[in-house]
N, C-alpha and C. Protein backbone atom coordinates (compact mmCIF):
# COMPACT_ATOMS: atom_id res chain seq x y z
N UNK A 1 33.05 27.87 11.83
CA UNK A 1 32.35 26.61 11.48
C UNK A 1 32.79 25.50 12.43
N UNK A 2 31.71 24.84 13.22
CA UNK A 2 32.29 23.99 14.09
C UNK A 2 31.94 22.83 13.64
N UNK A 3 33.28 21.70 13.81
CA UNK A 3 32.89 20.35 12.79
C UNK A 3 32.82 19.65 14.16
N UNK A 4 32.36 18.48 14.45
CA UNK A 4 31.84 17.53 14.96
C UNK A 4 32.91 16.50 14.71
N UNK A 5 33.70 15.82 15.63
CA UNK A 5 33.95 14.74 15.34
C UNK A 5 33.14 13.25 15.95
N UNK A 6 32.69 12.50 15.08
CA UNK A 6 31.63 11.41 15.04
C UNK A 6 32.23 10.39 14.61
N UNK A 7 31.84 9.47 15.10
CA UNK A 7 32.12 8.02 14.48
C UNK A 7 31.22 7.72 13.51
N UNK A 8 31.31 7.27 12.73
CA UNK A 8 30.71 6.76 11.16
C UNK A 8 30.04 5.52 11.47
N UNK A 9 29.36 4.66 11.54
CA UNK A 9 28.01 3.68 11.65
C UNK A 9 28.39 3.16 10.25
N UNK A 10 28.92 1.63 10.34
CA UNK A 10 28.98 1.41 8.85
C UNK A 10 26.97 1.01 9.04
N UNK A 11 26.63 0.33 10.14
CA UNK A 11 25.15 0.44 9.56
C UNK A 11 24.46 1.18 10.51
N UNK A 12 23.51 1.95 10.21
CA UNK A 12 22.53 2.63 10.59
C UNK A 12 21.68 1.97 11.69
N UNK A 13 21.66 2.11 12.69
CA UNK A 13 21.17 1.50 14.40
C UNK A 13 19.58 1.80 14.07
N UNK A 14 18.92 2.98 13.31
CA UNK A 14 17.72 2.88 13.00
C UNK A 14 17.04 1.67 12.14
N UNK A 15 17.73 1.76 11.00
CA UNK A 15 17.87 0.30 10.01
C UNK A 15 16.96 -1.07 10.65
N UNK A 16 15.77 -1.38 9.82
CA UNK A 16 15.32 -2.35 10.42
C UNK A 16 16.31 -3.77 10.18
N UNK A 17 15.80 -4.69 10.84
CA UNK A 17 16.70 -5.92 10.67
C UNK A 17 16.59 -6.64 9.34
N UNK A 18 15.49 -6.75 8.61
CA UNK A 18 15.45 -6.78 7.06
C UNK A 18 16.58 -6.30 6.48
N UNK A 19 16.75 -4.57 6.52
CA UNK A 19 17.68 -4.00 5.73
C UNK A 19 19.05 -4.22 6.36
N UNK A 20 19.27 -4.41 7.50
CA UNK A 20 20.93 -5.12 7.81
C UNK A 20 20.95 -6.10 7.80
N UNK A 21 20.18 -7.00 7.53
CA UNK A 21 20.65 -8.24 6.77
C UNK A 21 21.15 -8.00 5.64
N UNK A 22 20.29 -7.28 4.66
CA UNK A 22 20.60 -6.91 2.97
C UNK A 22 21.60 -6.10 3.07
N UNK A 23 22.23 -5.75 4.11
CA UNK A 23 23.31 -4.68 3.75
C UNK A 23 24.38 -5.14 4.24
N UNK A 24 24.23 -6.61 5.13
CA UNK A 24 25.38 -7.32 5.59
C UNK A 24 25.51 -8.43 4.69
N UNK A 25 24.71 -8.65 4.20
CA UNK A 25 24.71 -9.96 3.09
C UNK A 25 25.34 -8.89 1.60
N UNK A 26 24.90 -7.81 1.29
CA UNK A 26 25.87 -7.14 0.18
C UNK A 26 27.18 -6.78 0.21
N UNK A 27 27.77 -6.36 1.49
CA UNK A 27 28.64 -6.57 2.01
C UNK A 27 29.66 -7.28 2.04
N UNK A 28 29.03 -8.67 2.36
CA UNK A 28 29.93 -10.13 2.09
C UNK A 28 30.28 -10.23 1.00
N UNK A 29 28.90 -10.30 -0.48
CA UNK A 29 29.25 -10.60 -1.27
C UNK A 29 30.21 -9.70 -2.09
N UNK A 30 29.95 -8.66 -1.62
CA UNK A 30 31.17 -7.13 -2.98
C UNK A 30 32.52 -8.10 -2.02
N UNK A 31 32.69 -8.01 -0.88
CA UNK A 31 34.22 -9.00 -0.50
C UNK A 31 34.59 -9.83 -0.97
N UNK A 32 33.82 -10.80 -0.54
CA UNK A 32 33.84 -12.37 -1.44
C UNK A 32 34.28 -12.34 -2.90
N UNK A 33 33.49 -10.69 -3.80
CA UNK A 33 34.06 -10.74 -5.34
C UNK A 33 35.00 -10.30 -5.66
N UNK A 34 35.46 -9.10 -4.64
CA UNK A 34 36.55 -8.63 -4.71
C UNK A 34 38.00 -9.82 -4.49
N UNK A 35 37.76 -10.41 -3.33
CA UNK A 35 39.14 -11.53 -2.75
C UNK A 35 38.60 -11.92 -3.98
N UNK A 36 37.61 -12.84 -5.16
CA UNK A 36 37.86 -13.79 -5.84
C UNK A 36 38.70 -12.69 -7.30
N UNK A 37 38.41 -11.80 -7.23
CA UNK A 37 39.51 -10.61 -8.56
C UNK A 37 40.62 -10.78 -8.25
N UNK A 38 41.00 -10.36 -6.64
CA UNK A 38 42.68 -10.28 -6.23
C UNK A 38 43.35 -12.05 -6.71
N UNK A 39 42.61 -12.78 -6.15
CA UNK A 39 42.69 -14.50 -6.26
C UNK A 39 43.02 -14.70 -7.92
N UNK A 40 42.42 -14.23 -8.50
CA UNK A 40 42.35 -14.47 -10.09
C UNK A 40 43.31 -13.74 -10.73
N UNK A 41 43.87 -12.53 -10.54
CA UNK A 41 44.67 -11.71 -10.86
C UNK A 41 46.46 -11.80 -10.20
N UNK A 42 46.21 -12.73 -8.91
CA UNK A 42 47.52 -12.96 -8.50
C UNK A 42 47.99 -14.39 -9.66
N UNK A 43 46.98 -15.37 -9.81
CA UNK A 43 47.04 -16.49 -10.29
C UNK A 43 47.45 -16.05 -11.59
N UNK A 44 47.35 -15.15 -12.18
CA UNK A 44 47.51 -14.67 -13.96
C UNK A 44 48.50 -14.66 -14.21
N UNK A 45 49.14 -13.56 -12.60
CA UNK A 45 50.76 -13.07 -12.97
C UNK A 45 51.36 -13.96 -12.71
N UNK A 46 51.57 -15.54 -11.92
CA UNK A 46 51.97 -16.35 -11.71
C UNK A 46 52.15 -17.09 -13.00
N UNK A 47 50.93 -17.29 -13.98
CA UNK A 47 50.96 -18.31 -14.84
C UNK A 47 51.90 -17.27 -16.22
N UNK A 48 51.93 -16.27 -15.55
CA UNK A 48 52.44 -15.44 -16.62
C UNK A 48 53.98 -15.42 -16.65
N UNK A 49 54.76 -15.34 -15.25
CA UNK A 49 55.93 -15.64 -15.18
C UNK A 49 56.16 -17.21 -15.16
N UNK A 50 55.38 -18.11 -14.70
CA UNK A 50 55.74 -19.78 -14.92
C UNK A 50 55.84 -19.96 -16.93
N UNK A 51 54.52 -19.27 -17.25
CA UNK A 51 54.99 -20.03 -18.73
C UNK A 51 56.16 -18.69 -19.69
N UNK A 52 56.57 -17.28 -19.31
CA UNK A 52 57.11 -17.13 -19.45
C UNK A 52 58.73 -17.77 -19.43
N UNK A 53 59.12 -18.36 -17.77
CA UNK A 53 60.12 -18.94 -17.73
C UNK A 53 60.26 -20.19 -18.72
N UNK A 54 58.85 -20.64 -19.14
CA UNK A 54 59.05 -22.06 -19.47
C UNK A 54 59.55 -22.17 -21.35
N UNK A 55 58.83 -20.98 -21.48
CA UNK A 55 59.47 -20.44 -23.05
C UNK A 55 60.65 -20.15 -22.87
N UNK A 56 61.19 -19.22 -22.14
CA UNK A 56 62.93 -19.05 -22.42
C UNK A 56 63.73 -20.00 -22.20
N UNK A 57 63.39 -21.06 -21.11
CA UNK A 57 64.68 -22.45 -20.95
C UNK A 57 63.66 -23.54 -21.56
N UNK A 58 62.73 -23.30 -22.96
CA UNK A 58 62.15 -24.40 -23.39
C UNK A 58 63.75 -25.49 -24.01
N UNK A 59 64.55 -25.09 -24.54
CA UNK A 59 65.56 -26.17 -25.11
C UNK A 59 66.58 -26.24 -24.17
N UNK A 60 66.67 -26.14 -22.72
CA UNK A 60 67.66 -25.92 -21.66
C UNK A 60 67.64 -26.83 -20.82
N UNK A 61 65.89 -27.60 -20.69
CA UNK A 61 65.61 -28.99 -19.66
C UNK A 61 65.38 -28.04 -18.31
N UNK A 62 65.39 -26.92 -18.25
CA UNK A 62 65.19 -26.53 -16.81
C UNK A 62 63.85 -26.86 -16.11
N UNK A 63 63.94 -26.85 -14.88
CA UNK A 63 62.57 -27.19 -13.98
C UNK A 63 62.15 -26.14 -13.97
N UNK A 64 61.02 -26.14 -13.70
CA UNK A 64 59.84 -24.64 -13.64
C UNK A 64 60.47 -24.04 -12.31
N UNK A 65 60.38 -22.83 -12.59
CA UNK A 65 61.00 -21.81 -11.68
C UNK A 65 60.41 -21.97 -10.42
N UNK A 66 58.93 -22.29 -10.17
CA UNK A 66 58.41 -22.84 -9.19
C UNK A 66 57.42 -23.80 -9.41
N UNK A 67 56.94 -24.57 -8.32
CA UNK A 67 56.30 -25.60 -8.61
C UNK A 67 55.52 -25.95 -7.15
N UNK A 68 54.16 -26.67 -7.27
CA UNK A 68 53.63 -26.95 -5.83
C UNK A 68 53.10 -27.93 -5.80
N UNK A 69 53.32 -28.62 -4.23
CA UNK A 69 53.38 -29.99 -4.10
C UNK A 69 52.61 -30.02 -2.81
N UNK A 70 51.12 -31.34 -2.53
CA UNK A 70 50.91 -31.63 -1.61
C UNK A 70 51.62 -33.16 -0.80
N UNK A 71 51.88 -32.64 0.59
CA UNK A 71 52.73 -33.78 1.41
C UNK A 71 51.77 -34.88 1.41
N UNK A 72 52.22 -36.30 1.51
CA UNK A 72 50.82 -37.19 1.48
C UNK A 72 51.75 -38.42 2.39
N UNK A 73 52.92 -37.98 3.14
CA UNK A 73 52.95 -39.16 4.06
C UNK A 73 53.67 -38.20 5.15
N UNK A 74 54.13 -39.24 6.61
CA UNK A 74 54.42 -38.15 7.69
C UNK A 74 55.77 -38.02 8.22
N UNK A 75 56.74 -38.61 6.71
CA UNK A 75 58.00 -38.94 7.04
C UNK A 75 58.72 -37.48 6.73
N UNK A 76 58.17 -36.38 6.99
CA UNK A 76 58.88 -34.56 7.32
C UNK A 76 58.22 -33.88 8.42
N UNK A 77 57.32 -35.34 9.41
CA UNK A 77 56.88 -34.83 10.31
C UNK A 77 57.77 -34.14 11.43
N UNK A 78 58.22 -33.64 12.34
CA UNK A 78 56.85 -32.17 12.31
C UNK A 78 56.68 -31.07 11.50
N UNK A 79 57.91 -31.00 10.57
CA UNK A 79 58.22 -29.98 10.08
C UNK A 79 57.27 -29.78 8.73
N UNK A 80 56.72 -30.85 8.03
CA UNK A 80 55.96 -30.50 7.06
C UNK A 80 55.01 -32.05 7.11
N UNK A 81 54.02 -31.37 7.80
CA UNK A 81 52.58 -32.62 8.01
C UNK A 81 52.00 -32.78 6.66
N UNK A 82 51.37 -34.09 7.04
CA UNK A 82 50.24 -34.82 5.99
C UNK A 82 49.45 -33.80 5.44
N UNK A 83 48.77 -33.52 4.29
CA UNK A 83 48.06 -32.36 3.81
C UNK A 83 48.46 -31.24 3.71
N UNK A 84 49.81 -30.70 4.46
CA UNK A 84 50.38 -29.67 4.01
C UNK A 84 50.75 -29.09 2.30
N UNK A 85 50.82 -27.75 2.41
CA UNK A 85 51.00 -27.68 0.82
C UNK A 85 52.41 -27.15 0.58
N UNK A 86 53.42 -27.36 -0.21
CA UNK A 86 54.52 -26.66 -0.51
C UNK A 86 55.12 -25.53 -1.91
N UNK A 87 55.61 -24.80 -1.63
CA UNK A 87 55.73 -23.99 -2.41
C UNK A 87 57.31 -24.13 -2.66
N UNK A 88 57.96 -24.63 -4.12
CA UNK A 88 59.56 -24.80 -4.42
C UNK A 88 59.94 -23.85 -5.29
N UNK A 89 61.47 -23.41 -4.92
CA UNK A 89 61.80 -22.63 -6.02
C UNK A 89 63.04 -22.90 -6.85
N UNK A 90 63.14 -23.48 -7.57
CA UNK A 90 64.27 -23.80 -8.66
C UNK A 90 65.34 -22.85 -8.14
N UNK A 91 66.56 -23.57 -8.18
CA UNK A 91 67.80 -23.04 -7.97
C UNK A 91 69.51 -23.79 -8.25
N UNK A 92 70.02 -23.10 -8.36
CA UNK A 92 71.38 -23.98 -8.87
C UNK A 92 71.93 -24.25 -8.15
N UNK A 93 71.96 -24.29 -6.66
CA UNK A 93 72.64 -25.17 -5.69
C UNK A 93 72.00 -24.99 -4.74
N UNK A 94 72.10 -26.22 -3.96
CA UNK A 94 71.35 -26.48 -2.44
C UNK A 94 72.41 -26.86 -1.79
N UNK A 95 72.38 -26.67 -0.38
CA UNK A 95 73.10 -26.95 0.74
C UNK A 95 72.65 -27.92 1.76
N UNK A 96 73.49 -28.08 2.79
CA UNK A 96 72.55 -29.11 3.81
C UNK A 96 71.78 -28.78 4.74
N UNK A 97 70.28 -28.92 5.06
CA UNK A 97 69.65 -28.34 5.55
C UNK A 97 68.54 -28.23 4.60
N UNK A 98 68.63 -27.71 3.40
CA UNK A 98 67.91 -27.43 2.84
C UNK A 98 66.31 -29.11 2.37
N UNK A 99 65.28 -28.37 2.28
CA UNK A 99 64.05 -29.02 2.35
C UNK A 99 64.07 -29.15 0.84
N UNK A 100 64.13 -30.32 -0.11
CA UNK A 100 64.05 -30.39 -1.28
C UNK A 100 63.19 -31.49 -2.12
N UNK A 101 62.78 -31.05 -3.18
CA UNK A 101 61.32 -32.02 -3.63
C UNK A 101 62.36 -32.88 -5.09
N UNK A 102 62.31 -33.88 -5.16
CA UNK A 102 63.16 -34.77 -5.94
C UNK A 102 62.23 -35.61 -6.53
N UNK A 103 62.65 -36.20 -7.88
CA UNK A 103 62.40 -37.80 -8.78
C UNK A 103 63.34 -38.43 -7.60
N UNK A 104 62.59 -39.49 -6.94
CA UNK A 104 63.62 -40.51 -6.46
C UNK A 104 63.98 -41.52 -7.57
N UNK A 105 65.45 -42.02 -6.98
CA UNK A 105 65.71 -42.84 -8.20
C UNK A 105 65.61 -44.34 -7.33
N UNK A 106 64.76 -44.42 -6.24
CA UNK A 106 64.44 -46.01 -5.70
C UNK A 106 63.71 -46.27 -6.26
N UNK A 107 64.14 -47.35 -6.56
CA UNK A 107 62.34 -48.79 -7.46
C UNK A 107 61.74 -48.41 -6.73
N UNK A 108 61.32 -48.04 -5.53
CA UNK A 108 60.03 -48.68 -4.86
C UNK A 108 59.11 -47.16 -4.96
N UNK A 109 59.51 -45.90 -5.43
CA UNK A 109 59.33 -44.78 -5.18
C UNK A 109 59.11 -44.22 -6.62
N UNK A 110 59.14 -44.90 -7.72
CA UNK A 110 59.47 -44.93 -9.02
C UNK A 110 58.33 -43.87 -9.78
N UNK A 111 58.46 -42.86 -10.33
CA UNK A 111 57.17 -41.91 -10.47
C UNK A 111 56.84 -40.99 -9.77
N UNK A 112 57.36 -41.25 -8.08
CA UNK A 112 56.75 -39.67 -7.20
C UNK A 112 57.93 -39.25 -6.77
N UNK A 113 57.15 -37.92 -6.41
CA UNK A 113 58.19 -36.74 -6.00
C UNK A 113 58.23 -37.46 -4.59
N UNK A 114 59.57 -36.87 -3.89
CA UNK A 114 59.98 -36.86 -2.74
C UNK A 114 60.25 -35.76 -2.31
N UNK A 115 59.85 -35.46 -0.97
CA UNK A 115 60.40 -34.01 -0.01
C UNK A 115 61.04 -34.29 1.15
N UNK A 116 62.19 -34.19 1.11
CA UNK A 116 63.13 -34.69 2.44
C UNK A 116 64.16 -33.64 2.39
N UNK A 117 65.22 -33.48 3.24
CA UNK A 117 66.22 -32.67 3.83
C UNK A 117 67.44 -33.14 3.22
N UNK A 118 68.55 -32.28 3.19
CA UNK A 118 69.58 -32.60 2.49
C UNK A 118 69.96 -32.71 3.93
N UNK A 119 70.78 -34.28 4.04
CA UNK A 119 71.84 -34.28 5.09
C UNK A 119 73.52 -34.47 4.62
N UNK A 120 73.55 -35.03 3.31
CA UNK A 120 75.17 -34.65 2.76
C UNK A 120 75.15 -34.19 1.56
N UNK A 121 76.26 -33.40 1.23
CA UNK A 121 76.43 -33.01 -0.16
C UNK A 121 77.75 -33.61 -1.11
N UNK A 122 77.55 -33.86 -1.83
CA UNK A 122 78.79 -34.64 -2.80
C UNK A 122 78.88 -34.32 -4.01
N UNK A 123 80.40 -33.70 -3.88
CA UNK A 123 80.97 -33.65 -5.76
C UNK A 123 81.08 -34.19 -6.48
N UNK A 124 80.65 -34.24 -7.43
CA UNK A 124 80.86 -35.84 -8.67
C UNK A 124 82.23 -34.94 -9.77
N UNK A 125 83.18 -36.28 -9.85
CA UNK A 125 84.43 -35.85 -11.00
C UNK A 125 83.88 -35.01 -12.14
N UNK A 126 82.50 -34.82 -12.44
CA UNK A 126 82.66 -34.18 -13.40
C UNK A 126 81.74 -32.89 -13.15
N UNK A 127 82.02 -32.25 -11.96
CA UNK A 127 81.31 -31.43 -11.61
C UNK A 127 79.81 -31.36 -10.87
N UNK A 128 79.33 -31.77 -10.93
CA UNK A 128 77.61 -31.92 -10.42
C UNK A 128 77.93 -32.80 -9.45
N UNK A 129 76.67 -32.40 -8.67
CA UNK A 129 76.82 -32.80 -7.22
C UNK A 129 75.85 -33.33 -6.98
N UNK A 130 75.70 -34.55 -5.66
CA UNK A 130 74.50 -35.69 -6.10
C UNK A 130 74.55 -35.47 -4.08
N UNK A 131 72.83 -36.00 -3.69
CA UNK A 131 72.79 -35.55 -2.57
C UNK A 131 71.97 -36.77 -1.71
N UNK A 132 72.48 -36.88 -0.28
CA UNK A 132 72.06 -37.70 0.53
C UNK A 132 71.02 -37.38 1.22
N UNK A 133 69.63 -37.73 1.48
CA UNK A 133 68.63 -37.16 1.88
C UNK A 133 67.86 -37.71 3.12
N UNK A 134 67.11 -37.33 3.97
CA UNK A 134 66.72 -38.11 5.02
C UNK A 134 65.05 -37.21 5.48
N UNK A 135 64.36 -37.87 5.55
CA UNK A 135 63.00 -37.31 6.33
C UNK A 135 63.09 -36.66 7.72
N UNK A 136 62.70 -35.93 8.22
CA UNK A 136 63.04 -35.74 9.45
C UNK A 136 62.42 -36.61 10.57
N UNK A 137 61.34 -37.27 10.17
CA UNK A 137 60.75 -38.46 11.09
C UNK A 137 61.15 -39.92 10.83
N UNK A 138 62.32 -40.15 9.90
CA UNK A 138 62.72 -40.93 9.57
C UNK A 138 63.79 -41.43 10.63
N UNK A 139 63.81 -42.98 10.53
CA UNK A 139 65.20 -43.41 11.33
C UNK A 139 66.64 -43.25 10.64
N UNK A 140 66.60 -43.49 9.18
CA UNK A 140 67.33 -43.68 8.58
C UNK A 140 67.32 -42.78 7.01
N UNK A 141 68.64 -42.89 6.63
CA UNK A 141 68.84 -41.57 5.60
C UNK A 141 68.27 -42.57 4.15
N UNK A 142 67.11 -41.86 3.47
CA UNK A 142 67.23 -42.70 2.25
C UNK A 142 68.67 -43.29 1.40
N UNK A 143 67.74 -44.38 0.82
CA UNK A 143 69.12 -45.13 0.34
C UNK A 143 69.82 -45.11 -0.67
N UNK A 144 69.07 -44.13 -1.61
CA UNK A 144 69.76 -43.75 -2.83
C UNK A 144 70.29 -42.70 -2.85
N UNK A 145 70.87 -41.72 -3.48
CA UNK A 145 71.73 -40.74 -3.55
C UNK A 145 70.58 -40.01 -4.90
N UNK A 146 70.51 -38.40 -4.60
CA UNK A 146 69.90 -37.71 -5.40
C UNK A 146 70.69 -36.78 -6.52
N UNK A 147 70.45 -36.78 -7.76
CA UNK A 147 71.33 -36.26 -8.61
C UNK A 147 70.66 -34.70 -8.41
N UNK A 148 71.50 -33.39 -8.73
CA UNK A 148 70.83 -32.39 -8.88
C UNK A 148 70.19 -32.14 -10.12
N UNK A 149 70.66 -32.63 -11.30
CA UNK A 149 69.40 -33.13 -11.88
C UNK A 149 68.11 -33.24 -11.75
N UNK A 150 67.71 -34.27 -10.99
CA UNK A 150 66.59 -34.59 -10.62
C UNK A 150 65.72 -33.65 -9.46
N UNK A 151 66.31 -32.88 -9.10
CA UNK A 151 65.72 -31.89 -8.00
C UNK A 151 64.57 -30.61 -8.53
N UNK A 152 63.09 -30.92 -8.40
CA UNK A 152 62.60 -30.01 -8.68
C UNK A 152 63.07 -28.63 -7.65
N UNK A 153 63.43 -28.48 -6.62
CA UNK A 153 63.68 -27.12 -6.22
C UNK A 153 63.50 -27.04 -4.28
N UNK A 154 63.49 -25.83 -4.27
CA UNK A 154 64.10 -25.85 -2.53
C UNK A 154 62.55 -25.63 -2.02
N UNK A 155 62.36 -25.72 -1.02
CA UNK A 155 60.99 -25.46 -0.10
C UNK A 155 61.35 -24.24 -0.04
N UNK A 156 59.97 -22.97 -0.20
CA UNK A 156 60.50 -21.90 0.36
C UNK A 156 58.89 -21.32 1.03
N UNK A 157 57.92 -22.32 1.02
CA UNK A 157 56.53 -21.64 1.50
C UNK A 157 55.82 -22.89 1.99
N UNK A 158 55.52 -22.94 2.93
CA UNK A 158 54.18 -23.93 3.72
C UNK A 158 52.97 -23.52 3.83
N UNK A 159 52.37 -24.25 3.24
CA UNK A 159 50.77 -23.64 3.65
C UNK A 159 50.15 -25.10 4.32
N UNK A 160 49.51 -24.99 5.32
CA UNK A 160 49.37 -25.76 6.22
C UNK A 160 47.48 -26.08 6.03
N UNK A 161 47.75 -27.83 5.54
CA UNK A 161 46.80 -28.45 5.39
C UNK A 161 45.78 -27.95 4.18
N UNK A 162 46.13 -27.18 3.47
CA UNK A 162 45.47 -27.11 2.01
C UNK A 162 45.36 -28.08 1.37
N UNK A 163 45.80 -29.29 1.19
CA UNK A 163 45.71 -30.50 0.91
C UNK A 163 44.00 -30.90 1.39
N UNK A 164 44.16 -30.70 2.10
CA UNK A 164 42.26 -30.68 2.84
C UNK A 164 41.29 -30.10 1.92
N UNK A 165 41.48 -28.66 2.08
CA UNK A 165 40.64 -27.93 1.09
C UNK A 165 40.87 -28.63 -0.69
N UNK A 166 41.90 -29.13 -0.88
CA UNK A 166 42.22 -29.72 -2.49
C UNK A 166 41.13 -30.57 -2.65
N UNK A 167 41.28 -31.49 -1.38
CA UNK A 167 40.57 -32.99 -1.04
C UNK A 167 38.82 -32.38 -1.71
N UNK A 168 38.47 -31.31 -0.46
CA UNK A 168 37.13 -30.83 -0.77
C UNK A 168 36.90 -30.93 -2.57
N UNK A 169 37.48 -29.09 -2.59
CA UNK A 169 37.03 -28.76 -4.01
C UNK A 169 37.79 -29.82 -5.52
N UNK A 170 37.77 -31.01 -5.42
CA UNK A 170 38.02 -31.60 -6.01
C UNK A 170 37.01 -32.97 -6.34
N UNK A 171 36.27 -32.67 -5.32
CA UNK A 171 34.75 -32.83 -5.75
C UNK A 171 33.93 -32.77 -6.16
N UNK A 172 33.31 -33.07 -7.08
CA UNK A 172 32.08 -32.34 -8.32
C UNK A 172 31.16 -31.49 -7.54
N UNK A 173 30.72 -32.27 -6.66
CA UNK A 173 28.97 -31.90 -5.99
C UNK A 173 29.81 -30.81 -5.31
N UNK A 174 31.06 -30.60 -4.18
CA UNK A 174 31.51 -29.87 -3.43
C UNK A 174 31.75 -28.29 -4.04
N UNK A 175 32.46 -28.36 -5.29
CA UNK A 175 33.01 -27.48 -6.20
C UNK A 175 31.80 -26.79 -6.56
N UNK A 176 30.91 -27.72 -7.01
CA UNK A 176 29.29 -26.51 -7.76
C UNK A 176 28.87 -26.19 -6.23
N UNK A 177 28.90 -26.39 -5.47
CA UNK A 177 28.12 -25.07 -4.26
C UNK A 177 29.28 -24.08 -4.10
N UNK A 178 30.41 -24.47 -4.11
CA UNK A 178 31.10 -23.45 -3.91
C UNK A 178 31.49 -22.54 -4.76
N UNK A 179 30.82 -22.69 -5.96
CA UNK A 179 30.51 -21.67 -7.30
C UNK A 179 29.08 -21.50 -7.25
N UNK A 180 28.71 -22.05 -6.99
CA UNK A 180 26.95 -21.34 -7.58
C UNK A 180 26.86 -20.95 -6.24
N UNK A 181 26.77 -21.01 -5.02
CA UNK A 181 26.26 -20.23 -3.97
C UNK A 181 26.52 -18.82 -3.96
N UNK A 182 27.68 -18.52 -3.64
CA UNK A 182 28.35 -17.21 -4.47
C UNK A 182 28.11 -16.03 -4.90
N UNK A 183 27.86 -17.24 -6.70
CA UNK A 183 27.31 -16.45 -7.57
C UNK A 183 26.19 -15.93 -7.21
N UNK A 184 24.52 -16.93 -6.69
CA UNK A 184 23.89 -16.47 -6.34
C UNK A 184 23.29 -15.46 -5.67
N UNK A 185 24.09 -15.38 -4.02
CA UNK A 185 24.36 -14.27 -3.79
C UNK A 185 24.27 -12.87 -4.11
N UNK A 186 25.60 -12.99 -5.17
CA UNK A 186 26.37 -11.61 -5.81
C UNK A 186 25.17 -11.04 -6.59
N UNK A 187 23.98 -12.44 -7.25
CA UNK A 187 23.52 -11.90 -8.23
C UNK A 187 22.30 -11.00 -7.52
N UNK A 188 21.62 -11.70 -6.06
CA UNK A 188 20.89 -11.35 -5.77
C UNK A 188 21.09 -10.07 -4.99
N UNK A 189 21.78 -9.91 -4.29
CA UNK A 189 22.08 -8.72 -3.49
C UNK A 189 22.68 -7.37 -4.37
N UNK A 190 22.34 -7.47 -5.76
CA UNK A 190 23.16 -6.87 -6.50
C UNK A 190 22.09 -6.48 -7.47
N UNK A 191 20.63 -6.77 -7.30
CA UNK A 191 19.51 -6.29 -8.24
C UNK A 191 18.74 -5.37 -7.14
N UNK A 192 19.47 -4.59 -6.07
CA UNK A 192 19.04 -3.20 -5.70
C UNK A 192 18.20 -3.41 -4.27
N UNK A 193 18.71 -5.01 -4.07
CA UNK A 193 17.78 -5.03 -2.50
C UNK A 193 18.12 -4.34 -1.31
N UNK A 194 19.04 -3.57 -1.22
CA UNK A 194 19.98 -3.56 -0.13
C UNK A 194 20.45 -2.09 -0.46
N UNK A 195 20.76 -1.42 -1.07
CA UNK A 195 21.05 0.41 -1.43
C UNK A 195 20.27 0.74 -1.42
N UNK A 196 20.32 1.93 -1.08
CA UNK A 196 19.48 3.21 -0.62
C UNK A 196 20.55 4.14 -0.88
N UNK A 197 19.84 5.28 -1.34
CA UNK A 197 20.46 6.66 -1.76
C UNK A 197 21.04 7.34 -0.49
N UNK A 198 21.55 7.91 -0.22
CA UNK A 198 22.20 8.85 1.13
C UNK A 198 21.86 10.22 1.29
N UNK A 199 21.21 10.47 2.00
CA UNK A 199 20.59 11.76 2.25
C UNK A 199 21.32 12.40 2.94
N UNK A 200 22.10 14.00 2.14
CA UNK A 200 22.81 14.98 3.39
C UNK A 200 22.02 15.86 3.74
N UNK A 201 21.79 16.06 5.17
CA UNK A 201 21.40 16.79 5.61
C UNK A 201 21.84 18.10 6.23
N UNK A 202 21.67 19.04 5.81
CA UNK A 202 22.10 20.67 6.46
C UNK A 202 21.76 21.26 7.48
């Protein structure tokens, strides 16, 4: 029996251009639904270990095991730009160097998080350690001192300029095309325009 080795045609070169459209447009959309399952199913197990953690240290005061933050000024420039997104992870001690998202305790800062660099570390008499912080595009080291307390957690992921895309889909009009187009799609390429049965031939 002699087998043939052939390359496989995901589309058929006979195929008029009608039907590879419908078979490149079905295509997209089984992808498009698939990434939005993986997307939805990574997000589950996330909310599943965040509110898990958040039930076991509910009477403990702990910070969420992780937490995400968009940058909105350019004082961690270069290292973490305007619109960048961050990903923190709760931990019981930081060092210097480390990229950390804080409650500042300056009046003028009163309510937002901060993301700056640890440049000193300090023991307090009664154990806990309170930390000196500085931007990296900064001239000067902020002027208050950070309790570890107050530290939501260490940088451990950049995603670069998602803040953009937030900006978008945080838009009414923006958000419904980027759900109903989609859907449309999925719905249309999915009522039999585009399959055809497969014929083997002997």
């Amino acid at each position: 029996m002699n087998i043939k080795n052939e390359k496989v045609r995901l589309i058929d070169k006979d195929m008029s251009f009608k039907d590879k459209l419908k078979y490149v447009t079905k295509f997209i959309s089984n992808a498009f639904f698939i990434a939005i399952l993986l997307t939805i199913s990574l997000v589950a197990l996330l909310a599943i270990i965040y509110v898990g953690d958040r039930f076991v240290n509910m009477n403990n005061h702990k910070k969420p095991i992780f937490g995400a933050y968009i940058i909105a000024t350019p004082s961690m420039v270069p290292t973490l730009m305007v619109n960048d997104g961050i990903i923190v992870k709760r931990q019981k001690d930081f060092n210097i160097g480390d990229i950390i998202t804080f409650d500042s305790e300056d009046p003028r800062f009163y309510g937002l998080s901060i993301t700056h660099r640890i440049v000193h570390k300090e023991k307090l008499t009664n154990g806990t350690y309170v930390f000196k912080t500085k931007g990296d595009n900064n001239d000067v080291e902020d002027p208050t001192t950070v309790s570890i307390n107050n530290v939501y957690g260490k940088t451990v992921l950049k995603i670069p300029k998602i803040g953009i895309i937030k900006g978008y889909l945080t838009n009414p009009l923006v958000l419904s095309i980027c759900l109903v187009v989609p859907l449309f799609i999925i719905i249309v390429t999915n009522m039999g325009l585009g399959r055809k049965d497969i014929e083997v031939l002997e």
